[in-house]
Structures are given as structure tokens and as C-alpha cells.
Protein backbone atom coordinates (compact mmCIF):
# COMPACT_ATOMS: atom_id res chain seq x y z
CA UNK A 1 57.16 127.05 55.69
CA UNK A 2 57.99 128.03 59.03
CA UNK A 3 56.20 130.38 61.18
CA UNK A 4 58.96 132.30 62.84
CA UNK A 5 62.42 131.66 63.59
CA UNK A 6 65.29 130.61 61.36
CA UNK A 7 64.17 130.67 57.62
CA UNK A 8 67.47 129.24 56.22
CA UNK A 9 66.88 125.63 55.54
CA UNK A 10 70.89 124.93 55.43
CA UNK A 11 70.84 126.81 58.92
CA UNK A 12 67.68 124.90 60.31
CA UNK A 13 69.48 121.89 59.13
CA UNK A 14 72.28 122.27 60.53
CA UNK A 15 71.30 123.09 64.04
CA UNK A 16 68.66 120.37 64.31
CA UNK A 17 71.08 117.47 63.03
CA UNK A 18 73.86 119.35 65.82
CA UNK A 19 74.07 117.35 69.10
CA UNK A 20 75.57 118.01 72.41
CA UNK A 21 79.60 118.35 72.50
CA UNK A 22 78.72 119.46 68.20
CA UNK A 23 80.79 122.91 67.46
CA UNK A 24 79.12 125.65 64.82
CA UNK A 25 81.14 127.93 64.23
CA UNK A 26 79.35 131.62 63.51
CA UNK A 27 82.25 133.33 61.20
CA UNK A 28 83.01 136.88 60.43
CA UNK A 29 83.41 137.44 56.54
CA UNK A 30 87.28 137.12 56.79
CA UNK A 31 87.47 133.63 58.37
CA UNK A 32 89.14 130.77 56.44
CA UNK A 33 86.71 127.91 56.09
CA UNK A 34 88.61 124.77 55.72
CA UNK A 35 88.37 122.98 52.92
CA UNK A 36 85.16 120.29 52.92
CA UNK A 37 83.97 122.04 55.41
CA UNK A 38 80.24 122.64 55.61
CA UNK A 39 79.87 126.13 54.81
CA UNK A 40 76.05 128.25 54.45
CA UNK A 41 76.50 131.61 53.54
CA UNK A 42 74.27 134.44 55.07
CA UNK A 43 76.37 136.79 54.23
CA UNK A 44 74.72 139.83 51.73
CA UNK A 45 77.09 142.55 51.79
CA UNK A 46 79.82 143.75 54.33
CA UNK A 47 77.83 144.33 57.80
CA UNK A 48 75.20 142.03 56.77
CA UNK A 49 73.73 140.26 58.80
CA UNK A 50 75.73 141.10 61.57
CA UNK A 51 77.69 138.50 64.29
CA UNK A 52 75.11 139.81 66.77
CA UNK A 53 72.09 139.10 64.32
CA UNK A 54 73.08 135.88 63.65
CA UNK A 55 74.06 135.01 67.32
CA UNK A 56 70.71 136.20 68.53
CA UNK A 57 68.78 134.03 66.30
CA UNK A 58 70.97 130.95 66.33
CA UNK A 59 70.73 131.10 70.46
CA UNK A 60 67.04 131.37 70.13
CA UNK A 61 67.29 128.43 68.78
CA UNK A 62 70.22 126.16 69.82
CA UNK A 63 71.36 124.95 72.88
CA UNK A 64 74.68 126.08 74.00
CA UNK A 65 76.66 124.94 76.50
CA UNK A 66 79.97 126.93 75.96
CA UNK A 67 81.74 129.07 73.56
CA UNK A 68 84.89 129.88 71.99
CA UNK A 69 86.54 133.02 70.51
CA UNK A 70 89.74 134.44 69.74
CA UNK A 71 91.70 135.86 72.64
CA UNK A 72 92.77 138.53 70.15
CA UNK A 73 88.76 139.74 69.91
CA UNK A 74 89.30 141.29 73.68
CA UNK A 75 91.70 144.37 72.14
CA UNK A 76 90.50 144.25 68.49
CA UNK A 77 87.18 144.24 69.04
CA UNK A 78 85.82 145.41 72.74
CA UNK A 79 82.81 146.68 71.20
CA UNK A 80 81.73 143.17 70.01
CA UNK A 81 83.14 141.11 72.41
CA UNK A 82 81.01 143.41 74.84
CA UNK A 83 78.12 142.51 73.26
CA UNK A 84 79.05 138.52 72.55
CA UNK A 85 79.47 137.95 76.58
CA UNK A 86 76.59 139.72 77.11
CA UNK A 87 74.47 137.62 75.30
CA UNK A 88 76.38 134.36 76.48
CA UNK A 89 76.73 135.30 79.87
CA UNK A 90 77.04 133.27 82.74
CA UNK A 91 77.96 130.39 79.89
CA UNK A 92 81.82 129.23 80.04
CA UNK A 93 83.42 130.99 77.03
CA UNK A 94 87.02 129.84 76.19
CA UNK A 95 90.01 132.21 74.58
CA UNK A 96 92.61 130.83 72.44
CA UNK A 97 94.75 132.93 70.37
CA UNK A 98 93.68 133.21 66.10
CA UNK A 99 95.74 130.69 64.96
CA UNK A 100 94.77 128.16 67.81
CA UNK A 101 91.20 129.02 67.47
CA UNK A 102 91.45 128.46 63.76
CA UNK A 103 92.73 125.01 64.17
CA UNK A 104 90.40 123.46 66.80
CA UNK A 105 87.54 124.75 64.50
CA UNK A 106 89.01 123.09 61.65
CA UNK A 107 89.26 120.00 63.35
CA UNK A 108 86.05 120.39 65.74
CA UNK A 109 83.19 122.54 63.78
CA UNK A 110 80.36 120.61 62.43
CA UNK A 111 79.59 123.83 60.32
CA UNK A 112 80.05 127.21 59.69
CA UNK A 113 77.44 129.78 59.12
CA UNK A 114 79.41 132.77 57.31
CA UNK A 115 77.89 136.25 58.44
CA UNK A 116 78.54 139.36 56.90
CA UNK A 117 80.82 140.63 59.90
CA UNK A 118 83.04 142.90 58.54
CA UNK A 119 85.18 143.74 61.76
CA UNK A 120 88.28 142.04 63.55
CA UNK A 121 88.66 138.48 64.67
CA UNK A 122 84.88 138.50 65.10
CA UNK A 123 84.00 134.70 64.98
CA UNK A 124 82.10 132.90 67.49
CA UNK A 125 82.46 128.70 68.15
CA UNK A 126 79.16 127.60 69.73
CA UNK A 127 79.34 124.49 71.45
CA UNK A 128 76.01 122.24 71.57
CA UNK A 129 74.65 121.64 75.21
CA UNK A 130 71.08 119.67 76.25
CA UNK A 131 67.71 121.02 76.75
CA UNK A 132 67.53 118.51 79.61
CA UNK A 133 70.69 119.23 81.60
CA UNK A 134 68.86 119.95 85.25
CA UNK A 135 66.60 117.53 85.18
CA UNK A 136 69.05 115.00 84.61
CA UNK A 137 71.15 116.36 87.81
CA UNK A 138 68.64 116.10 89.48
CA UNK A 139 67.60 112.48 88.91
CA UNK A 140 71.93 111.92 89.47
CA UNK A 141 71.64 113.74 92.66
CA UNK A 142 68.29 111.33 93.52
CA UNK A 143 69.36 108.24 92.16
CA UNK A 144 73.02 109.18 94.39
CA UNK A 145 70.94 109.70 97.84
CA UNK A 146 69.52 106.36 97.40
CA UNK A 147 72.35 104.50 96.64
CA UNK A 148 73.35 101.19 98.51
């Protein structure tokens, strides 16, 4: 058993076997997961656990690089999206309207961990990053001052 974190094996799983560029997709209740795709269910009932709940555990615990939501969450959803940049923030996150978003997750997401968000276009695409990513500019930025 695990001491603290993430208790969901599917979830632990899932974000240990990701790898940088890898897409998991944290989906409100009402998102269409595409057929074969990997799907683990937190969901309980409408509310919860919340896109907020699940995003502060998952970046606990995952690497992310970037993000992507639905340009539509800006007007639907202020309150969330509020609370979504503030947690990603200074990360690059990347709009594309519902229907767009929809389709690069279907062709991009690794998996989808189904919350029990109840509330408008409320879905958030992580993208995996590296634990390592200064330390490896900085041996580019060496290695480049000592090039022939």
C-alpha cells in the first residue's frame, strides 16, 4: 500500500507508464471518451471528486509541461478556469474550441481519468514534461560554450 498520494492503482498506473510529450486527459462527467480508449473512473456522484481535486493530486504527482482546454471554458466556466490557470500557471496552456479539443484528445490522450465534474466544458489535457528539464539546459548551454 502506499503511504500518501494517489491510491488509485489504474491512476498510479497510468501516470507512471506516461512519458514526456504523453497526453491524460482529466474529464468532466459529460466528456465523450472515445471508444478503446483507456478510461478509470473516479467519478462517485455529480461534484465528486471535483476537476480541482483531481488536478491537485495528479500535479502532485506528474510532470506537466503544458495543457489544453476548451476555449469555450473561458465564458462557460470563469469560475473554474480561474482556478485551472491558477494552479498551472506560468505553464503554456493551449485553447481550442470543444469540438477541436475533442478530436486531438481522441487522437493524442494516453488516458482519461473521468472526475465527477458536473459543470461546463470542464476538461483538462495534461501534457507530460521531464523532471530533468534544467539540468539538461544547462549541460546544452555547457556542452554549446565549449564547442569547436
Amino acid at each position: 500500500m502506499r503511504p500518501n498520494g494517489i491510491l488509485h492503482p489504474g491512476l498510479v498506473e497510468l501516470l507512471t507508464g506516461a512519458g514526456h510529450g504523453d497526453v491524460i486527459v482529466l474529464a468532466d462527467a459529460g466528456l465523450k471518451i472515445p471508444r478503446g480508449g483507456l478510461r478509470i473512473e473516479l467519478g462517485l456522484t455529480s461534484g465528486i471528486p471535483s476537476m480541482i481535486e483531481v488536478l491537485d493530486a495528479v500535479v502532485r504527482e506528474f510532470v506537466v509541461e503544458s495543457a489544453i482546454v476548451a476555449e469555450e471554458m473561458s465564458s462557460w466556466n470563469v469560475d473554474l478556469e480561474r482556478a485551472v490557470m491558477d494552479r498551472l500557471s506560468p505553464l503554456d496552456v493551449r485553447r481550442l474550441p470543444h469540438v477541436a479539443f475533442a478530436a486531438e484528445l481522441e487522437r493524442t490522450a494516453l488516458g482519461y481519468v473521468c472526475t465527477g465534474e458536473c459543470t461546463a466544458y470542464a476538461s483538462v489535457a495534461l501534457v507530460g514534461g521531464v523532471s530533468y528539464f534544467e539540468e539538461a539546459v544547462a549541460l546544452y548551454n555547457e556542452y554549446e560554450q565549449h564547442r569547436p
